[in-house]
Protein backbone atom coordinates (compact mmCIF):
# COMPACT_ATOMS: atom_id res chain seq x y z
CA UNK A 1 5.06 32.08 9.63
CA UNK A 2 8.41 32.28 11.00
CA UNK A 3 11.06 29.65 9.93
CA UNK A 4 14.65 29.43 10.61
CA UNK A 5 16.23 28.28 7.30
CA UNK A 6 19.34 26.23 7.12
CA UNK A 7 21.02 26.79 3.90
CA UNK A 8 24.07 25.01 2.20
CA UNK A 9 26.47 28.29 1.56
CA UNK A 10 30.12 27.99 -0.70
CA UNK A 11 31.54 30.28 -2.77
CA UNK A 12 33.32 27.67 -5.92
CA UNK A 13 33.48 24.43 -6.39
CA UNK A 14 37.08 24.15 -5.01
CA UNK A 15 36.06 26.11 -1.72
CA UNK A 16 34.92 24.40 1.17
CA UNK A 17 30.93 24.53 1.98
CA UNK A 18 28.93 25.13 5.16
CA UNK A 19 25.87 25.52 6.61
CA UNK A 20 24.56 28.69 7.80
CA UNK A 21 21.54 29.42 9.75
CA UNK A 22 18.93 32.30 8.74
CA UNK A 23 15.84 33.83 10.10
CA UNK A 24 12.81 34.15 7.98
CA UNK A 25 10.02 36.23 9.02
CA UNK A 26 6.45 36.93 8.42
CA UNK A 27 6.50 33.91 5.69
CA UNK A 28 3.16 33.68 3.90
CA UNK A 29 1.66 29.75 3.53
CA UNK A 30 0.68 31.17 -0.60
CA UNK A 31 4.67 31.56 -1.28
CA UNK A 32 6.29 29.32 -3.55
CA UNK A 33 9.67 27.94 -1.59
CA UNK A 34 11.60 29.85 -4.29
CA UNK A 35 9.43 33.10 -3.60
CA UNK A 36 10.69 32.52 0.26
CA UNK A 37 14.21 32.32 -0.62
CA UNK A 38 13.67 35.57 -2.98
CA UNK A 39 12.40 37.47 0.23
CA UNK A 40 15.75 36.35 1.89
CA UNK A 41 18.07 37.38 -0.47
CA UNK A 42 16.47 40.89 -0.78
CA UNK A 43 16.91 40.99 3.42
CA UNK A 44 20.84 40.07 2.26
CA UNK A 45 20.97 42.52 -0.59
CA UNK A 46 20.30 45.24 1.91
CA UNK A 47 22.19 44.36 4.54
CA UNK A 48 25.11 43.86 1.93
CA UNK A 49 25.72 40.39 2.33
CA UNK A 50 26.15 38.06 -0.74
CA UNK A 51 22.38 36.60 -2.09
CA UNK A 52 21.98 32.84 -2.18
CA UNK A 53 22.56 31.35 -5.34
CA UNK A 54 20.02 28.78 -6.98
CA UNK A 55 19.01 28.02 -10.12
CA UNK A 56 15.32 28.44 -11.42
CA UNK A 57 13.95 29.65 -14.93
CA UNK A 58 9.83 29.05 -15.62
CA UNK A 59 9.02 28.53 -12.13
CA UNK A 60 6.05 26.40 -13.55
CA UNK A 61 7.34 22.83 -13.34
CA UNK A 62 8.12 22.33 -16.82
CA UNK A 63 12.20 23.75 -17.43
CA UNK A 64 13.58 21.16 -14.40
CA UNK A 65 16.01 24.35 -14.15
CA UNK A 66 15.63 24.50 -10.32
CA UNK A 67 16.09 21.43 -7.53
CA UNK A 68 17.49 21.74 -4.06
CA UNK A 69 17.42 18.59 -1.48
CA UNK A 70 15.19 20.51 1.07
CA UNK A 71 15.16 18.36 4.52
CA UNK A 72 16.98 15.70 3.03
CA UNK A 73 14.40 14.89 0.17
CA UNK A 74 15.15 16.02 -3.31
CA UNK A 75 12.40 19.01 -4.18
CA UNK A 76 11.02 18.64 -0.92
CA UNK A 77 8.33 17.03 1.16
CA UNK A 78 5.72 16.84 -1.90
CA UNK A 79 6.27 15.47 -5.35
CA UNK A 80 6.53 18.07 -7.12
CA UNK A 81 9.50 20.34 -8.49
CA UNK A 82 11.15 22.77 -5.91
CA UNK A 83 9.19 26.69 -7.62
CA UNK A 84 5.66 24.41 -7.14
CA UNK A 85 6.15 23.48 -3.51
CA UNK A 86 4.24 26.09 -1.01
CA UNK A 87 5.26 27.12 2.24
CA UNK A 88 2.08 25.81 3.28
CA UNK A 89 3.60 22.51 3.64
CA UNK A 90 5.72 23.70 6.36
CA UNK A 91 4.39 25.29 9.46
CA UNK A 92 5.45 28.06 12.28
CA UNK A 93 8.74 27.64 13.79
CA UNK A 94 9.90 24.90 11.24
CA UNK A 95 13.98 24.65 10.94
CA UNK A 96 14.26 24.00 7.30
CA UNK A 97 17.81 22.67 5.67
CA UNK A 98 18.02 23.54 2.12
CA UNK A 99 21.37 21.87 0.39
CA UNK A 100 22.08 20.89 -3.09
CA UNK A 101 22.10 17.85 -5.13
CA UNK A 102 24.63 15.99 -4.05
CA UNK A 103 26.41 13.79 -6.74
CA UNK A 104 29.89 13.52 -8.36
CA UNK A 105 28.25 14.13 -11.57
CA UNK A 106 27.18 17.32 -9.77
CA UNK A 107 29.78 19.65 -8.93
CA UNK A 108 28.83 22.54 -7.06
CA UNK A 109 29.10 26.01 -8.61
CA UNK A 110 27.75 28.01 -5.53
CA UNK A 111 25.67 27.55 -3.05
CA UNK A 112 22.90 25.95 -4.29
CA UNK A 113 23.58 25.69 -7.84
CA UNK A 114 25.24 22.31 -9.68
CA UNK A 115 26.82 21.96 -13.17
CA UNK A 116 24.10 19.27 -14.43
CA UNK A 117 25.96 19.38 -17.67
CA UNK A 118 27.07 15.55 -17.26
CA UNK A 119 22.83 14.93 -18.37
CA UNK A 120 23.08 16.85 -21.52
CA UNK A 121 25.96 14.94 -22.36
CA UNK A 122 23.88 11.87 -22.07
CA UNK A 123 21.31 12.76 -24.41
CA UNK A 124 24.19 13.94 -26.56
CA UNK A 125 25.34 10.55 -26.93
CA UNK A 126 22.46 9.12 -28.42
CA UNK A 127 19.41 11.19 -27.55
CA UNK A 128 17.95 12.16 -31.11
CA UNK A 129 16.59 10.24 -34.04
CA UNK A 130 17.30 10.44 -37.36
CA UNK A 131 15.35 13.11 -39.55
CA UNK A 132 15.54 12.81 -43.16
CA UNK A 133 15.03 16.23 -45.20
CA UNK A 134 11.91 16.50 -48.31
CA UNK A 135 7.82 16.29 -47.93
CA UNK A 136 7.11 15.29 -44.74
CA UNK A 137 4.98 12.26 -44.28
CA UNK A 138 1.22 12.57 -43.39
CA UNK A 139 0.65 12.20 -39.55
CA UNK A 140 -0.93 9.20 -39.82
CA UNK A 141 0.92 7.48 -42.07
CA UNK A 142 2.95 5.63 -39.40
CA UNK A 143 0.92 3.54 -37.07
CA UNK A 144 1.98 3.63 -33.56
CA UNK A 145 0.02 1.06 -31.16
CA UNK A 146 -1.30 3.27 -28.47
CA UNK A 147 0.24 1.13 -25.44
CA UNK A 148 3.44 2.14 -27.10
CA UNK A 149 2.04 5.94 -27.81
CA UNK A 150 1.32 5.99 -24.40
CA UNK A 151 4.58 4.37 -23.05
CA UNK A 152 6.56 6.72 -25.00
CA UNK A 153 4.58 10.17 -23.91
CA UNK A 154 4.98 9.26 -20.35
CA UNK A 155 8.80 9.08 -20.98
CA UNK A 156 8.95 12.21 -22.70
CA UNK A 157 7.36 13.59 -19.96
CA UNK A 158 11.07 13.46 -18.13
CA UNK A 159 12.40 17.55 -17.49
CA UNK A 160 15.79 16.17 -16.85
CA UNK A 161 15.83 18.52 -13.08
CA UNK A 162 18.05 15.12 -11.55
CA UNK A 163 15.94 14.77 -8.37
CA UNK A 164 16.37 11.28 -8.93
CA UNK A 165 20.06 11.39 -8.88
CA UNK A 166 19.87 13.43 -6.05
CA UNK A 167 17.56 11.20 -4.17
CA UNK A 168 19.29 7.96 -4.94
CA UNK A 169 22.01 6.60 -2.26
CA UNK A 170 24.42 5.54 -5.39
CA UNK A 171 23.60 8.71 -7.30
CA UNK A 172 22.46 7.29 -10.68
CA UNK A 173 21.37 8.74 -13.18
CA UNK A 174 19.55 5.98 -14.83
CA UNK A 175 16.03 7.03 -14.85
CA UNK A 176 16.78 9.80 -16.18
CA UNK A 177 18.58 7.44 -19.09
CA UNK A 178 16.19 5.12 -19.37
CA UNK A 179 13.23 7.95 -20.08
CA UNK A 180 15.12 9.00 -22.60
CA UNK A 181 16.12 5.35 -24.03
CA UNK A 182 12.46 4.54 -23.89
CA UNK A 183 10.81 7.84 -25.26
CA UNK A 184 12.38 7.58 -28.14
CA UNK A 185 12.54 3.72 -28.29
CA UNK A 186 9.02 3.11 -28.16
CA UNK A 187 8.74 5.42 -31.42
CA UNK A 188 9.04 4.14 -35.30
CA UNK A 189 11.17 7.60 -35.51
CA UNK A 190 13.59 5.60 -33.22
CA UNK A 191 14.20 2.76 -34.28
CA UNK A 192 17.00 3.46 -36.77
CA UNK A 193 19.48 4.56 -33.57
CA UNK A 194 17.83 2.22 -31.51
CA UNK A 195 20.42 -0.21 -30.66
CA UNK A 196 23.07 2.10 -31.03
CA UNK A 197 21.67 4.51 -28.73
CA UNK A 198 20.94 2.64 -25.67
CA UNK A 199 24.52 1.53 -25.41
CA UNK A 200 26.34 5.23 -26.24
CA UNK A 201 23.93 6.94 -23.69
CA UNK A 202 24.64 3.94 -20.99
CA UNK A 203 28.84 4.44 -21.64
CA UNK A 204 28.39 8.09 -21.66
CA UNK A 205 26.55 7.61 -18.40
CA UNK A 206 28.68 5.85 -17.03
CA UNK A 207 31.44 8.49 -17.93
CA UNK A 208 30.31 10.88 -16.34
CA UNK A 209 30.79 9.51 -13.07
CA UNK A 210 26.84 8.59 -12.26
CA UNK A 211 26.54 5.45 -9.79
CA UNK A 212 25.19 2.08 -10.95
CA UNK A 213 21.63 1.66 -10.42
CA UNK A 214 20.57 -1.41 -7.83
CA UNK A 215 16.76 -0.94 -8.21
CA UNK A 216 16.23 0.64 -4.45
CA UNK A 217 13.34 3.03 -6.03
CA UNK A 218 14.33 6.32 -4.33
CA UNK A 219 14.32 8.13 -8.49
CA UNK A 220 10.87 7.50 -9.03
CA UNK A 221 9.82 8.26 -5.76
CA UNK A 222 10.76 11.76 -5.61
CA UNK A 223 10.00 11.95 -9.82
CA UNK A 224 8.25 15.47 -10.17
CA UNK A 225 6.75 14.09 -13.31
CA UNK A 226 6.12 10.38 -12.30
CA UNK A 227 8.29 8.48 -14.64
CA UNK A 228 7.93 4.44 -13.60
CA UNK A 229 10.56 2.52 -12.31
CA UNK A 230 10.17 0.07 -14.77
CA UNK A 231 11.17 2.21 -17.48
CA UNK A 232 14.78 1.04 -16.50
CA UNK A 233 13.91 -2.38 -17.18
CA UNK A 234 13.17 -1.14 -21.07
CA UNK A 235 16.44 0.30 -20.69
CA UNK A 236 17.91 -2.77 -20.09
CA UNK A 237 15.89 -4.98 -22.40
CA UNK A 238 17.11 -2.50 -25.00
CA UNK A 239 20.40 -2.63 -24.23
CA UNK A 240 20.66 -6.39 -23.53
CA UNK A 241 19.12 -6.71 -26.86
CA UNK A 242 21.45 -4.46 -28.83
CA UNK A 243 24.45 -6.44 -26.81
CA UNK A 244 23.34 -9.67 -27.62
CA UNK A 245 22.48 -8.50 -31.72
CA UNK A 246 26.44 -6.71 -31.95
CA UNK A 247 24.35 -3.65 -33.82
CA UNK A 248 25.96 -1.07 -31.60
């Protein structure tokens, strides 16, 4: 295939951005959209202009290391992450706009490449359980109901890549909270933060400049992994919960 590739291009964070137009040739429909954007920036190399810059690490689905908004939908036209999307789902002649997240929480380091540091942060706050030293229990001895079990390991399936702050119109970052609220929530390892954690990991959300969430959908819609909208209702159950109990 041939595509003409529109790609978001600036240098730092303070400079100012634009879009720059680049021919793609003899595309295969078996190359990953990363693998494309490889075979562009060796055509740059050579010609001695400066390479694209976007972030990627296992290019298997599983890091959440790479994410571009590619046509105006956060990983692209399938739900998946951006290194698992084919150019088979684009055809001959396509014009293709490939830009970044786009979210205060997100600043821009080049071209396609955020600081997503404001998530970390988040699990920081509150993301871990306590883990008390000596013989560790038997891995049964703790009952978990497997509705729970099963709540929690579909939560944990979160990679933290922040398509669904890219894809949301408020840029919020609550899904992405809320999985990890709930993974660990739904646990008995959890419960000893429990309360406490919900509310530190909402404030530190909330701190880092992420917009409030008004249940529009957009996060789990684009969610390479699937996680449920209503895993932000836990989120607030929890943290209406902990609120109403003062154990914060």
């Amino acid at each position: 295939m041939n595509i003409t590739l529109r790609v978001w291009r600036q240098k730092g964070k303070d400079d100012e951005g634009r879009m720059v137009s680049y021919q793609v040739e003899d595309v295969s429909q078996d190359m990953s959209f990363l693998e494309m954007l490889d075979v562009l920036n060796e055509k740059l190399t050579v010609a001695g202009e400066d390479p694209i810059a976007f972030d990627h690490d296992c290019r298997e689905g599983i890091c959440g290391a790479c994410g571009v908004v590619i046509n105006g939908i956060a990983h692209g036209p399938e739900v998946t992450t951006t290194c698992q999307l084919h150019m088979r789902s684009f055809k001959d002649g396509d014009t293709i706009d490939v830009e970044p997240w786009r979210a205060k929480a997100f600043p821009v380091i080049k071209d396609l490449v955020v600081d997503r540091g404001s998530l970390d942060r988040i699990i920081q706050a509150g993301g871990y359980i306590s883990a008390p030293t000596g013989t560790a229990p038997d891995a049964h001895a703790v009952p978990v109901p497997k509705t729970d079990a099963d709540r929690a390991f579909d939560a944990a399936t979160c990679i933290g890549c922040g398509a669904c702050v890219a894809a949301c119109p408020n840029a919020s970052g609550m899904l992405f909270t809320a999985a990890k609220v709930t993974h660990l929530g739904m646990l008995p390892q959890g419960q000893p933060e429990r309360a406490a954690r919900v509310v530190k990991m909402v404030n530190q959300h909330d701190e880092e400049d992420f917009g409030g969430c008004t249940n529009i959908g957009e996060c789990a819609a684009v969610c390479p992994k699937g996680i449920p909208l209503d895993t932000i209702s836990q989120l607030n159950k929890d943290l209406l919960g902990s609120l109403a109990s003062g154990k914060m």
